[in-house]
N, C-alpha and C. Protein backbone atom coordinates (compact mmCIF):
# COMPACT_ATOMS: atom_id res chain seq x y z
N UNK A 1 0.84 -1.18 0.00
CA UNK A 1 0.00 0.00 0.00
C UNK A 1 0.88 1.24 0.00
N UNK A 2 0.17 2.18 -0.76
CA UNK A 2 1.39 3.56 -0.87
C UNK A 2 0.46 4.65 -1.14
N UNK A 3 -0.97 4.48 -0.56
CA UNK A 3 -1.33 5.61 -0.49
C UNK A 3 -2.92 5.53 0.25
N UNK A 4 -3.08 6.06 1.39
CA UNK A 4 -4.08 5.98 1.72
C UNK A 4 -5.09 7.46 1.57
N UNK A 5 -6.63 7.45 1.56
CA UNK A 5 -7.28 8.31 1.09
C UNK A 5 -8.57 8.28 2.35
N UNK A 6 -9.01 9.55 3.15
CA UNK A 6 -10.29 9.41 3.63
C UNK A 6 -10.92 10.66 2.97
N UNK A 7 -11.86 10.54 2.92
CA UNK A 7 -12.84 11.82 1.95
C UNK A 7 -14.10 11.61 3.34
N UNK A 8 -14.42 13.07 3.86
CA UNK A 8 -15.32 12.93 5.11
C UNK A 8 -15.90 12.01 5.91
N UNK A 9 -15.07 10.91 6.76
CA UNK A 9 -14.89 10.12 7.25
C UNK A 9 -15.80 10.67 8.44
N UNK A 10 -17.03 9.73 8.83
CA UNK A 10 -17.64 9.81 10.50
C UNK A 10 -17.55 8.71 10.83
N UNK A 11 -17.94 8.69 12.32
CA UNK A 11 -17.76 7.68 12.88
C UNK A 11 -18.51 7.83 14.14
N UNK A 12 -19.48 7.08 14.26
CA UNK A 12 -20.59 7.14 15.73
C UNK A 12 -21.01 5.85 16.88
N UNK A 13 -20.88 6.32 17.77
CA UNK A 13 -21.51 5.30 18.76
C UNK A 13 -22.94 5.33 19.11
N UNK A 14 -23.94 5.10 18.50
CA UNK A 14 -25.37 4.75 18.83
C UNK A 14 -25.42 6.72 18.05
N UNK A 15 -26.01 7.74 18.93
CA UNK A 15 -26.55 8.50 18.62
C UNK A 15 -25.31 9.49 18.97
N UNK A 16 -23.85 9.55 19.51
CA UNK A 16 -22.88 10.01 20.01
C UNK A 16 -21.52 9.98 18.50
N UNK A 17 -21.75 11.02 18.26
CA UNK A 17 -20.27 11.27 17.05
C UNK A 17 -18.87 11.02 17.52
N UNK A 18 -18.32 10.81 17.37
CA UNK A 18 -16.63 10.22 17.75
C UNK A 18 -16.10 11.16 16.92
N UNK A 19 -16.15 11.68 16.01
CA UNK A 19 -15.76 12.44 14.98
C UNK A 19 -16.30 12.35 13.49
N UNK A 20 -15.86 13.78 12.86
CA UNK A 20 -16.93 13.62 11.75
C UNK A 20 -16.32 14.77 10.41
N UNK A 21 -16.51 14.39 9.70
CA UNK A 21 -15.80 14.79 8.13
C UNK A 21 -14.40 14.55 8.16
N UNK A 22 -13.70 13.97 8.27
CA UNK A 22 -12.23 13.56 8.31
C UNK A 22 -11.99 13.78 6.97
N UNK A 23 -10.89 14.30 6.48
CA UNK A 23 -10.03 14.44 5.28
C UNK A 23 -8.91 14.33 5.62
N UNK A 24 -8.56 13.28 4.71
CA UNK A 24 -7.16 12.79 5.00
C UNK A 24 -6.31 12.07 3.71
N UNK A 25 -4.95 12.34 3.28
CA UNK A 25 -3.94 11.94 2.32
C UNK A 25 -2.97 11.67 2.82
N UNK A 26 -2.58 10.76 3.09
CA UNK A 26 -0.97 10.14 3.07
C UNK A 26 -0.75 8.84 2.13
N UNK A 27 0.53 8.91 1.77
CA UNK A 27 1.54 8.66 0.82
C UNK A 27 2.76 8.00 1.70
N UNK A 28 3.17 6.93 0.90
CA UNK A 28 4.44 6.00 1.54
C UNK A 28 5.29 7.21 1.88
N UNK A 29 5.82 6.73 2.73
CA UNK A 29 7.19 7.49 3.09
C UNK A 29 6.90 9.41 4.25
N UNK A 30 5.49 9.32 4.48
CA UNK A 30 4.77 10.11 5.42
C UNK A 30 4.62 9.52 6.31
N UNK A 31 4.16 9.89 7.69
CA UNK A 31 3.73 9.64 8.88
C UNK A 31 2.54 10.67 9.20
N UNK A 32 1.75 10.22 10.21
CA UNK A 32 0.86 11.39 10.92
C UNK A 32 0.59 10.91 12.43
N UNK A 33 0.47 11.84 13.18
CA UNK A 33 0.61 12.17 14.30
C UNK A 33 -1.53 12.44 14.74
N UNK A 34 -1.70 11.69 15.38
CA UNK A 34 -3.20 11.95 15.85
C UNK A 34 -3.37 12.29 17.48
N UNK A 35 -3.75 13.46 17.78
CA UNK A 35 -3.43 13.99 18.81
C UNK A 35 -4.64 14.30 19.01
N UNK A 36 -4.65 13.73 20.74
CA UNK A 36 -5.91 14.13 21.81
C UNK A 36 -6.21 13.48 22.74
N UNK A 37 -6.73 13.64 23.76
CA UNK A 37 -6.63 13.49 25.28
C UNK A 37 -7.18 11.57 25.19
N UNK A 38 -7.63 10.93 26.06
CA UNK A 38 -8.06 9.81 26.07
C UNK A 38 -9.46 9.86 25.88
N UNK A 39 -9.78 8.96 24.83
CA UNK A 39 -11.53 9.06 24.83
C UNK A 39 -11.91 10.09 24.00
N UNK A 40 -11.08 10.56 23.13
CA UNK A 40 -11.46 11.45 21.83
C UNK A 40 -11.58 11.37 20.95
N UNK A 41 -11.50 9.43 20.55
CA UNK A 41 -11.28 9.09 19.82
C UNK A 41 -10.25 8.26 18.55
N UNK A 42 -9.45 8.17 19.20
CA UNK A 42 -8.47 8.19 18.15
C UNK A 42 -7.82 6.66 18.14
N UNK A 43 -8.68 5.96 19.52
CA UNK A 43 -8.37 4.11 19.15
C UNK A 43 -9.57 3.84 17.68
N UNK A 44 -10.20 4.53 18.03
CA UNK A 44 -11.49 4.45 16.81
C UNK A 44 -11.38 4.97 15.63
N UNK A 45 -10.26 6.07 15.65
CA UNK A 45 -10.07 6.05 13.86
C UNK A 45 -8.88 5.31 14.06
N UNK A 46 -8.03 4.63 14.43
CA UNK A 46 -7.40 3.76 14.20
C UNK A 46 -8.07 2.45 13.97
N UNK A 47 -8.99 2.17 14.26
CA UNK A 47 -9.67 0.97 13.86
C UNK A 47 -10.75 0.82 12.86
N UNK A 48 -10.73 2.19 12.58
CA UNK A 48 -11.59 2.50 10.96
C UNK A 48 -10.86 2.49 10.02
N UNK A 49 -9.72 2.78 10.00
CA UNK A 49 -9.08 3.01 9.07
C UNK A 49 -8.24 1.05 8.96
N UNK A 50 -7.79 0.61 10.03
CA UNK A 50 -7.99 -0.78 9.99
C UNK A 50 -8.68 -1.39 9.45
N UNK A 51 -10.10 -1.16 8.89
CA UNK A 51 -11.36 -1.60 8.46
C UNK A 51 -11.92 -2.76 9.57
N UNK A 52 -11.29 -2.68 11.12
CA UNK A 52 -11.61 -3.50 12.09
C UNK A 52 -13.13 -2.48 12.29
N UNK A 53 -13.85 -1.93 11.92
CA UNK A 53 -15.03 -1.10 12.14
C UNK A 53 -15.43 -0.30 10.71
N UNK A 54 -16.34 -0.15 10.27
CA UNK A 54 -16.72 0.60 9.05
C UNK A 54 -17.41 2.11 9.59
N UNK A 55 -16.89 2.77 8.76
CA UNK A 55 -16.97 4.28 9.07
C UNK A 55 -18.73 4.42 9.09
N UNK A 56 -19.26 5.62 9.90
CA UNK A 56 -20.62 5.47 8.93
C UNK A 56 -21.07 6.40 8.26
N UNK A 57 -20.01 7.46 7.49
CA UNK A 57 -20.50 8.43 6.72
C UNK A 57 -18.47 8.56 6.09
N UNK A 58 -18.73 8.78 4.95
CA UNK A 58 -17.49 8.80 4.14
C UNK A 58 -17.12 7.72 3.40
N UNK A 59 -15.82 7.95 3.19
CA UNK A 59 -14.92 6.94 2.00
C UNK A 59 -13.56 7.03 2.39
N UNK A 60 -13.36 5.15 2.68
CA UNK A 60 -11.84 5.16 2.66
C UNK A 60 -11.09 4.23 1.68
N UNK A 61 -10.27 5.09 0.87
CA UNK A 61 -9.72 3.69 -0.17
C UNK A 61 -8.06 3.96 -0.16
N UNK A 62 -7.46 2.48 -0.38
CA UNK A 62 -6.24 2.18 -0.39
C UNK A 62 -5.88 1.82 -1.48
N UNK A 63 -4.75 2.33 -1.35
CA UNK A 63 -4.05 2.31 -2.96
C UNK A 63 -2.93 1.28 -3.15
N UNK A 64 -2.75 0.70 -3.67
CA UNK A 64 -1.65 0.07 -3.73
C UNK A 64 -0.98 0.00 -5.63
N UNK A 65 0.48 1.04 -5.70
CA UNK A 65 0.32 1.67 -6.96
C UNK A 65 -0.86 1.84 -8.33
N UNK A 66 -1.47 2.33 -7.61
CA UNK A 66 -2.48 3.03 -7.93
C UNK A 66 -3.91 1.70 -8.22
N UNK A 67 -3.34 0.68 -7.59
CA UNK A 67 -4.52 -0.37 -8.08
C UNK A 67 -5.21 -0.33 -6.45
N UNK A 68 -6.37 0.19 -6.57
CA UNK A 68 -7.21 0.28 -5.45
C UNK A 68 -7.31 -1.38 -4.73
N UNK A 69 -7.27 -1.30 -3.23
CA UNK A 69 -7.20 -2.35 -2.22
C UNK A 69 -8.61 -2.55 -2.18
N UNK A 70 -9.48 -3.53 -2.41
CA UNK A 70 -10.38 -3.53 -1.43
C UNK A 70 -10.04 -3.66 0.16
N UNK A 71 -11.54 -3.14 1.09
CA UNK A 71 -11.78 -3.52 2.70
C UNK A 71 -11.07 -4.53 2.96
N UNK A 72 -11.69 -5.27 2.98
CA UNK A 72 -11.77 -7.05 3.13
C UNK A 72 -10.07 -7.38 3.17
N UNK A 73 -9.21 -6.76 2.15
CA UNK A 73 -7.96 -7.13 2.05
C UNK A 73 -6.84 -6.01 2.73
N UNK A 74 -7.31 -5.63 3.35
CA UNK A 74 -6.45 -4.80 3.63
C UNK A 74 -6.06 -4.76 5.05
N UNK A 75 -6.04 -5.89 5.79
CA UNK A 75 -5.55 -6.90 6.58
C UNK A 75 -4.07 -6.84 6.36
N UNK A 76 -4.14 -7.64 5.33
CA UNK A 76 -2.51 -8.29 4.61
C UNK A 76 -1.67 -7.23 4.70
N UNK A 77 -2.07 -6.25 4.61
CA UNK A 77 -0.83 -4.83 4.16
C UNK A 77 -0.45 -4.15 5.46
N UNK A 78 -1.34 -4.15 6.62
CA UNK A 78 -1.22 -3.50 7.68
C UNK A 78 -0.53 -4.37 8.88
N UNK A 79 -0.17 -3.57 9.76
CA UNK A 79 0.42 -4.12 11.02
C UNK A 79 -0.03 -3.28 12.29
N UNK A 80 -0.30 -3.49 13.44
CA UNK A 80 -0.77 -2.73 14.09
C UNK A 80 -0.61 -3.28 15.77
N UNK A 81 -0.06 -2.19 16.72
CA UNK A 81 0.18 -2.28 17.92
C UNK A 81 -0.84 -1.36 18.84
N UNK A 82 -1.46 -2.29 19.65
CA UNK A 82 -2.72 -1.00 20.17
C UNK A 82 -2.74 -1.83 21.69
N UNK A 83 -3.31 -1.04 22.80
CA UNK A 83 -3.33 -1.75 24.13
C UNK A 83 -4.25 -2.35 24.19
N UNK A 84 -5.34 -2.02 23.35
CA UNK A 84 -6.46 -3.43 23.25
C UNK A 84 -6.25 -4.52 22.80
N UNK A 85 -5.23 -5.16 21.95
CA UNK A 85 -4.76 -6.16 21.55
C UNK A 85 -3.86 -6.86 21.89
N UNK A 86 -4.03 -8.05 22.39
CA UNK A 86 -3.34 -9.03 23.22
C UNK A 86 -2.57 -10.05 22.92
N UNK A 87 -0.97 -10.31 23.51
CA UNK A 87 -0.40 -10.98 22.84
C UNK A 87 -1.25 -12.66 23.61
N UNK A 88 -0.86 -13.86 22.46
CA UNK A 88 -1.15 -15.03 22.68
C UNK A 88 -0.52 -15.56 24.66
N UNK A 89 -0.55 -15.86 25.70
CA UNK A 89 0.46 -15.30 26.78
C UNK A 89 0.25 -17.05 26.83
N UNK A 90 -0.40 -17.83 26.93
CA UNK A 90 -0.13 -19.25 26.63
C UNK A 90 1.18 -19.45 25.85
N UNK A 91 1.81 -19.24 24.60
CA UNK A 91 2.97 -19.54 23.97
C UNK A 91 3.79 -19.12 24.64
N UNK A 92 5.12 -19.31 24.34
CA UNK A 92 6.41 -19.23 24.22
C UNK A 92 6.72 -18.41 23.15
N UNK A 93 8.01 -17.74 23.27
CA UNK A 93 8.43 -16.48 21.86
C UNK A 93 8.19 -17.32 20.89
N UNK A 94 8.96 -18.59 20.86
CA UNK A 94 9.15 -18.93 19.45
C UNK A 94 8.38 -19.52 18.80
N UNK A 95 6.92 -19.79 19.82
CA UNK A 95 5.67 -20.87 19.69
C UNK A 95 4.74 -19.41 18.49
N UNK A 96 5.13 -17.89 19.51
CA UNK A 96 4.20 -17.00 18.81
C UNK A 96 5.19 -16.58 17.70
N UNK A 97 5.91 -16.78 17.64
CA UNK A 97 7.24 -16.26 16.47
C UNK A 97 6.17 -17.16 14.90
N UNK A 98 6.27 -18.18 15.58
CA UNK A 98 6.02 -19.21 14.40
C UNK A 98 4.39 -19.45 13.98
N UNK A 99 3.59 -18.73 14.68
CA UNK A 99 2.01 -18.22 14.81
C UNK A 99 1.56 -17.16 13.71
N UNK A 100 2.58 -16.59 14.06
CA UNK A 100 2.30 -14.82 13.74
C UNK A 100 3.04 -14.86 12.24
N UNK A 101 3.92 -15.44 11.61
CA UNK A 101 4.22 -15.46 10.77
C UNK A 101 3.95 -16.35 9.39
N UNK A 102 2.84 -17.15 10.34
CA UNK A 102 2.03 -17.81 9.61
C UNK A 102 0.63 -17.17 8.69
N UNK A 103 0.69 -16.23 9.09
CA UNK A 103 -0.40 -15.00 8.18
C UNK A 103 0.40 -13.79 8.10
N UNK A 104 1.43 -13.56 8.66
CA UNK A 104 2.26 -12.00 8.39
C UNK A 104 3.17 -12.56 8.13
N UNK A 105 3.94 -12.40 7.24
CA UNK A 105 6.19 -12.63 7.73
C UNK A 105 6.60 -11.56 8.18
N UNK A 106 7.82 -11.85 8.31
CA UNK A 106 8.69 -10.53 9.14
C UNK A 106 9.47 -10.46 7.80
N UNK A 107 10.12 -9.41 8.06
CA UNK A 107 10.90 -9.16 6.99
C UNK A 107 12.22 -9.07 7.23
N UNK A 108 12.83 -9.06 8.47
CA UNK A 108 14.04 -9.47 9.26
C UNK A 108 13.54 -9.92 10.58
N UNK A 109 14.74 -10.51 11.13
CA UNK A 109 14.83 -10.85 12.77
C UNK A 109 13.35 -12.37 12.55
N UNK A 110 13.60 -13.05 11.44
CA UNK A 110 12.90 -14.23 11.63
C UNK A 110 12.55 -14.98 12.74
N UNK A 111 13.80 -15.73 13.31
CA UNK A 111 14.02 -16.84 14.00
C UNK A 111 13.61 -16.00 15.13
N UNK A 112 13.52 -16.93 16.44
CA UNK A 112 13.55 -16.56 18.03
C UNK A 112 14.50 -16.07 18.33
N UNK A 113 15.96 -16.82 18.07
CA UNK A 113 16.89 -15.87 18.64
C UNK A 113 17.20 -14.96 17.77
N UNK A 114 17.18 -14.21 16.53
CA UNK A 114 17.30 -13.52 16.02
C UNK A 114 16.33 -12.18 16.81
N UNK A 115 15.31 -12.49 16.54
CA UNK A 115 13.96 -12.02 17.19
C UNK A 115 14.46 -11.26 18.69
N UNK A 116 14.60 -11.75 19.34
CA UNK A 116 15.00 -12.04 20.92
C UNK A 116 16.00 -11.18 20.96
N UNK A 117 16.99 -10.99 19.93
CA UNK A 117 17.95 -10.58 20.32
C UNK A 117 17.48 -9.09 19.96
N UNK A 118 17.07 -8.63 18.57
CA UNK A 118 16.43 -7.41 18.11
C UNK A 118 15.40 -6.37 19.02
N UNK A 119 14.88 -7.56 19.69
CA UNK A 119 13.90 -6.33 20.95
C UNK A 119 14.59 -6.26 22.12
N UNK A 120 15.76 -6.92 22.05
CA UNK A 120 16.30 -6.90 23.52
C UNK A 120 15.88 -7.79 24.62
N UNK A 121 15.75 -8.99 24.40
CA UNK A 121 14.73 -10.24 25.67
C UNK A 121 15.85 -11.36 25.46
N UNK A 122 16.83 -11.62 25.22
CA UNK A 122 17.82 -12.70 24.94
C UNK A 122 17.39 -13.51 26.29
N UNK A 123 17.54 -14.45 26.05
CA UNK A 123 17.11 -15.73 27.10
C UNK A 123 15.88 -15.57 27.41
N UNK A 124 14.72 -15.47 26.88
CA UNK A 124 13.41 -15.87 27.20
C UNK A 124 12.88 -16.08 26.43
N UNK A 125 13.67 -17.06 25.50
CA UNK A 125 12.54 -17.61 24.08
C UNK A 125 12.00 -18.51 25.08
N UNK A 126 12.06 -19.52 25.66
CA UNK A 126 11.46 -20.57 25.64
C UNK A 126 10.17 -20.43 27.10
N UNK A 127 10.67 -19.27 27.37
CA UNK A 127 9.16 -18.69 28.54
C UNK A 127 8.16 -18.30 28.38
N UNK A 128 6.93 -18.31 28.60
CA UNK A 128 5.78 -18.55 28.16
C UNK A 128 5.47 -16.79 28.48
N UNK A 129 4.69 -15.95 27.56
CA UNK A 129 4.48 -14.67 27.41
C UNK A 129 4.14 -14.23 28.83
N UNK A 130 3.59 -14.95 28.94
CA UNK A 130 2.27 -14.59 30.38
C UNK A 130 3.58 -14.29 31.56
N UNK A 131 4.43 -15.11 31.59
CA UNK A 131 5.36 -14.46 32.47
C UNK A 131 6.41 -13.26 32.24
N UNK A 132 6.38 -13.00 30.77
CA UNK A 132 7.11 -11.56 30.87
C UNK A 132 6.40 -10.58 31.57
N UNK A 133 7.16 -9.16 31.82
CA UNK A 133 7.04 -7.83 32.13
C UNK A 133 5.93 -7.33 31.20
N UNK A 134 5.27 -6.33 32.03
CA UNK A 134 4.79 -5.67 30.78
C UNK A 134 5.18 -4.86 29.91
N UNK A 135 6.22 -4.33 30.34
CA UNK A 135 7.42 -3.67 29.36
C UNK A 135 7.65 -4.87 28.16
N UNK A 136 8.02 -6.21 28.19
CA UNK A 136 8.89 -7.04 27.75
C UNK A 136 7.61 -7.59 26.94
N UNK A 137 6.12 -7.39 26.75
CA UNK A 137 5.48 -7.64 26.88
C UNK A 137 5.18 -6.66 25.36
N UNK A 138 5.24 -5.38 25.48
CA UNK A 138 5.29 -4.23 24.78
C UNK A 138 6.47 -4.30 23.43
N UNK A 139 7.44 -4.71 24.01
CA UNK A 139 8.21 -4.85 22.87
C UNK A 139 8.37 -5.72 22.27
N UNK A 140 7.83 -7.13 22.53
CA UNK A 140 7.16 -7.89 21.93
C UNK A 140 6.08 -7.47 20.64
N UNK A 141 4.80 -6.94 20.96
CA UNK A 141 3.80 -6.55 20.53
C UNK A 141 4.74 -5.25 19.40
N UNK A 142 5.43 -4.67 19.33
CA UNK A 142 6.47 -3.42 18.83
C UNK A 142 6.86 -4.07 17.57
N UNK A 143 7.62 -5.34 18.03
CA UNK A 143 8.46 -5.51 17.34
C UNK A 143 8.17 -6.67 16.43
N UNK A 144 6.88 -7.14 16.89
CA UNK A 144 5.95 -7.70 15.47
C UNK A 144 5.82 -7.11 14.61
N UNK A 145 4.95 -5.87 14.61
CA UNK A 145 4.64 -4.42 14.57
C UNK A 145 5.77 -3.73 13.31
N UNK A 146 6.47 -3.63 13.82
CA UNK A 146 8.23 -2.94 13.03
C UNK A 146 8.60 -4.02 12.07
N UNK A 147 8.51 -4.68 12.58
CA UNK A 147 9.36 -5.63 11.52
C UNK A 147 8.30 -6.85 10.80
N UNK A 148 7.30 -6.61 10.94
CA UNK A 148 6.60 -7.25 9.75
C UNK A 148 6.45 -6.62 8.31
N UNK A 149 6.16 -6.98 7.41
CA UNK A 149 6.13 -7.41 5.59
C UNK A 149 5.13 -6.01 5.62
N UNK A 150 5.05 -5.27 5.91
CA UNK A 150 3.84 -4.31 6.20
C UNK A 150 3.89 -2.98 5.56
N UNK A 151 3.18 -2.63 4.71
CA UNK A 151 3.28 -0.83 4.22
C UNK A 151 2.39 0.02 4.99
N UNK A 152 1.70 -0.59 5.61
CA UNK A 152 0.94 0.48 6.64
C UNK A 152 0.92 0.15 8.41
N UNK A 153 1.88 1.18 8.96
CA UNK A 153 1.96 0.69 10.15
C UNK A 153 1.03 1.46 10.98
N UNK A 154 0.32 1.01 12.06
CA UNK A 154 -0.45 1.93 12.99
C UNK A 154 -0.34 1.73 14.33
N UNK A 155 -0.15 2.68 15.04
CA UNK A 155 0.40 2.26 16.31
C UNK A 155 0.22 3.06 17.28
N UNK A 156 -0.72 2.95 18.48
CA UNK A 156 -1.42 3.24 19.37
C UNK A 156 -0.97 3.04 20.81
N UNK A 157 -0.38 4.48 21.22
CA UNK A 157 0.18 4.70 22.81
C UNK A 157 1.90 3.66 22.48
N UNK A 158 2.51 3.95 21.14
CA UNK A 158 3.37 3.10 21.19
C UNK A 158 4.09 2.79 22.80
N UNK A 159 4.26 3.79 23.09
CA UNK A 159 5.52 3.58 24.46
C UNK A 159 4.75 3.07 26.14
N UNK A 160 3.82 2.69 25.66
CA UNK A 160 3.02 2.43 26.99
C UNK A 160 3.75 0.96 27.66
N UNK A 161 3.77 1.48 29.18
CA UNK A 161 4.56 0.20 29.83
C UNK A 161 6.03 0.03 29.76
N UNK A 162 6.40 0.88 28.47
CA UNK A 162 8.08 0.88 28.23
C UNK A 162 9.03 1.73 29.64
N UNK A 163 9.92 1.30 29.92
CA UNK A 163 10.83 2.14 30.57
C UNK A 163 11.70 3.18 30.12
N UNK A 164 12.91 4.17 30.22
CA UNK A 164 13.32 4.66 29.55
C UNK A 164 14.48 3.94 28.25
N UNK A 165 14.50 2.17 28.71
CA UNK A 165 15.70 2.02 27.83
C UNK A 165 14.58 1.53 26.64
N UNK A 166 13.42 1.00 27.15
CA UNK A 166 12.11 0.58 25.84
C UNK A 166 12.09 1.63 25.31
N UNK A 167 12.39 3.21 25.66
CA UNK A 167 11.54 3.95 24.49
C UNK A 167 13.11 4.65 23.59
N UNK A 168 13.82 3.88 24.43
CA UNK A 168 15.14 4.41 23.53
C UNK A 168 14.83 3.08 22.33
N UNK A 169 14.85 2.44 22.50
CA UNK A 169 14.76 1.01 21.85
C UNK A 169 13.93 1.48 20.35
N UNK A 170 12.65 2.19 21.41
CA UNK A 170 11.20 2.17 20.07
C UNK A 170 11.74 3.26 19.24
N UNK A 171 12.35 3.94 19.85
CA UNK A 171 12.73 5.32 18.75
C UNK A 171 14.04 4.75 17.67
N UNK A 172 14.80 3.76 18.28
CA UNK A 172 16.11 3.36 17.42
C UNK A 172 15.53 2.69 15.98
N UNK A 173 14.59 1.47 16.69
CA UNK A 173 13.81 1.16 15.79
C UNK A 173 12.41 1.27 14.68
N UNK A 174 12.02 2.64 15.28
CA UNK A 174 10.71 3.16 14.21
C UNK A 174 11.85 3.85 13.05
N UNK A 175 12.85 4.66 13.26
CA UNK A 175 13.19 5.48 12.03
C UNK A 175 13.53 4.85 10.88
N UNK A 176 14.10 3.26 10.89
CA UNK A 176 14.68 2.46 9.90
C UNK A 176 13.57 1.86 8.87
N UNK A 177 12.09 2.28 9.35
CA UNK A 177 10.86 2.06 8.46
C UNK A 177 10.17 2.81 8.18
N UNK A 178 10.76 3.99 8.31
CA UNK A 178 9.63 5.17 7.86
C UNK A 178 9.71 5.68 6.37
N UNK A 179 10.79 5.21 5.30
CA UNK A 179 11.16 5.73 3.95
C UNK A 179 9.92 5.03 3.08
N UNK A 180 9.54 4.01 3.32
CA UNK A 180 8.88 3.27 2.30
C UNK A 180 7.28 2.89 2.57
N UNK A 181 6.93 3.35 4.26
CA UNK A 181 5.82 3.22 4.70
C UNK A 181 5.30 4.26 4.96
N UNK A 182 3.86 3.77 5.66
CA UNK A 182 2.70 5.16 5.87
C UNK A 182 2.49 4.66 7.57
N UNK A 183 2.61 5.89 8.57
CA UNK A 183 3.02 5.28 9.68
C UNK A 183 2.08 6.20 10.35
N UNK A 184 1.08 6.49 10.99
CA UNK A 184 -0.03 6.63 11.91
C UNK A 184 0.66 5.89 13.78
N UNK A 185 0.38 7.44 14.38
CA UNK A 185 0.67 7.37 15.68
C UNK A 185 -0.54 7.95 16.59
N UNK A 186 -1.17 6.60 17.24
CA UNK A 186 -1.88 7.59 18.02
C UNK A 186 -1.42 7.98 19.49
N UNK A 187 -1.90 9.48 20.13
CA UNK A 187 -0.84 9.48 21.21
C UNK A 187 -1.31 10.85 22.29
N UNK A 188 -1.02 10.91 23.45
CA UNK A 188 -1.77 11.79 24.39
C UNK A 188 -0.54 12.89 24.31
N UNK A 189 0.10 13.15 23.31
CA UNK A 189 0.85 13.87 23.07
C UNK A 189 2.12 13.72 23.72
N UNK A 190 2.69 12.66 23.50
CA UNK A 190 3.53 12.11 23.92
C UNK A 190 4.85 12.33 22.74
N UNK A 191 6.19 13.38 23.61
CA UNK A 191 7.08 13.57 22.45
C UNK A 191 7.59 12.04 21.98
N UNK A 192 8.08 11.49 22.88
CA UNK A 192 8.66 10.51 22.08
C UNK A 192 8.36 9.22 21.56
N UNK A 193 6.86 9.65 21.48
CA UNK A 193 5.89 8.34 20.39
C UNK A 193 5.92 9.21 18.81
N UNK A 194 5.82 10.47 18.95
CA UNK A 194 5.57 10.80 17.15
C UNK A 194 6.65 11.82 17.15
N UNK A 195 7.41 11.72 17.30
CA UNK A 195 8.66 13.01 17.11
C UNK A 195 9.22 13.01 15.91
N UNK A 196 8.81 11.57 15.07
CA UNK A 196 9.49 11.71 13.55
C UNK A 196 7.87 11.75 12.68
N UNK A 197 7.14 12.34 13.16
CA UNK A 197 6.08 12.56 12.58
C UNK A 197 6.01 13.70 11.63
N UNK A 198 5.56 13.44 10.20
CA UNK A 198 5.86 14.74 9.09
C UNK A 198 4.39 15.36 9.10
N UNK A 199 3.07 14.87 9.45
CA UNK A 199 2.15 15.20 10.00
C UNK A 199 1.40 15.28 11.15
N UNK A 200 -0.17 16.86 11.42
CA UNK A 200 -0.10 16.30 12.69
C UNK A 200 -2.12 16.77 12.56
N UNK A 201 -2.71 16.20 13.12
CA UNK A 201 -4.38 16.36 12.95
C UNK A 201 -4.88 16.17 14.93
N UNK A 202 -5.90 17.09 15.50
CA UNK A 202 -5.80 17.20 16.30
C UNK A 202 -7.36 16.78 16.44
N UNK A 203 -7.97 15.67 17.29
CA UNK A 203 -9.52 15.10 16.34
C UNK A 203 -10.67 16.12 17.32
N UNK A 204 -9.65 16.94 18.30
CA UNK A 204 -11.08 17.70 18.79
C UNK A 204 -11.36 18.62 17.79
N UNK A 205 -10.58 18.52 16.51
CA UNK A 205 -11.03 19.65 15.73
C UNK A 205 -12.30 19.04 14.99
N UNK A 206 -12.43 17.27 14.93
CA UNK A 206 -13.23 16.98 13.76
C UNK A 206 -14.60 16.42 15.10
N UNK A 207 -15.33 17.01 15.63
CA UNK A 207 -15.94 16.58 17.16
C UNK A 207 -17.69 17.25 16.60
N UNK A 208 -18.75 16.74 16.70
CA UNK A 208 -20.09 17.16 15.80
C UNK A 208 -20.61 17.05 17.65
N UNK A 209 -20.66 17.91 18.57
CA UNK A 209 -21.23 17.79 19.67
C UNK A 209 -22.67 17.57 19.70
N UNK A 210 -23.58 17.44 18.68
CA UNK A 210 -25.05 17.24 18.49
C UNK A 210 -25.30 15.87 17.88
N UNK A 211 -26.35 15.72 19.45
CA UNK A 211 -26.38 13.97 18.91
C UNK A 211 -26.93 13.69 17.77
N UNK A 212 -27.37 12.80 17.01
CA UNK A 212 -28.47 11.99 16.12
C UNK A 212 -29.37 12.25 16.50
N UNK A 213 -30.71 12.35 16.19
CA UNK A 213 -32.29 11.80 16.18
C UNK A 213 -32.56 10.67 15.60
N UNK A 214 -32.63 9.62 16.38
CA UNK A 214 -32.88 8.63 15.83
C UNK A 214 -34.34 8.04 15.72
């Protein structure tokens, strides 16, 4: 994918707007920055634009050189780290190594210890998730995220749970994928989740405070 498109994008809960006319263009090799407090929205246009939810007023289409994506497929192209989404905590690294790459590949850091060594967890392939940190836990979930086959990355409260050497980590490793992808940050304005962000949209601007009549 190398180009995503929203043309007045809404989005509602029962009779309650989440936001409403969204216009939006990005292009491989851009980023954008989605800024606003908690509960303003912005796990929800991350998950519209996922097509994990359908908008209910607008148009979103994906491009992939210039041959339009359908919905339905646009799974395959994306990668996505959000605190609602849970790693498998039954497996072992290399049990979910070999899970997860069974519908995504990575595109480096294959193996477990390769893997292991790239997020920084050396010696806990063979420990079952549920007993990592939640830091260790995070960069796990990151570094699926980063290093999967992916042109559209989206990534929600990246640094949550990280310590200061996790968010040195997340920053070493977001810049080495930003030339060829389209990279969406959502974030409570947090410098060092979107600091290499070339865009920035703020969603209390897109906010319809008048409910529906239903």
């Amino acid at each position: 994918m190398n180009r995503l498109l929203l043309n007045q994008v809404s989005k509602r809960y029962l009779t309650h707007w989440i936001f409403r006319n969204l216009d939006l263009e990005l292009s491989a090799g851009e980023s954008l920055f989605v800024n606003g407090p908690n509960g303003s929205g912005k796990s929800t246009l991350l998950k519209t634009i996922s097509g994990w939810v359908s908008p209910n007023e607008g148009i979103i289409q994906y491009y992939d050189n210039e041959q339009e994506i359908i919905v339905d497929n646009v799974f395959e192209h994306l990668s996505i780290t959000a605190p609602y989404l849970e790693l498998i905590e039954e497996l072992n690294l290399s049990e979910l190594l070999k899970f997860h790459q069974s519908f995504k590949p990575l595109t480096k850091n294959t193996s477990a210890k390769e893997f292991s060594a790239a997020i920084e967890i050396d010696h806990q392939i063979e420990k079952p998730i549920k007993s990592y940190s939640s830091g260790m836990k995070q960069r796990v979930k990151l570094g699926l995220t980063l290093f999967s086959n992916a042109s559209l990355i989206l990534l929600d409260e990246p640094t949550s749970n990280l310590d200061k050497s996790g968010v040195l980590w997340y920053k070493k490793n977001i810049e080495p994928i930003l030339k060829e992808r389209i990279v969406i940050v959502c974030s409570n304005d947090i410098k060092d989740e979107h600091f290499f962000c070339t865009k920035k949209i703020d969603l209390s601007n897109y906010k319809h405070h008048k409910k529906l009549d239903l």
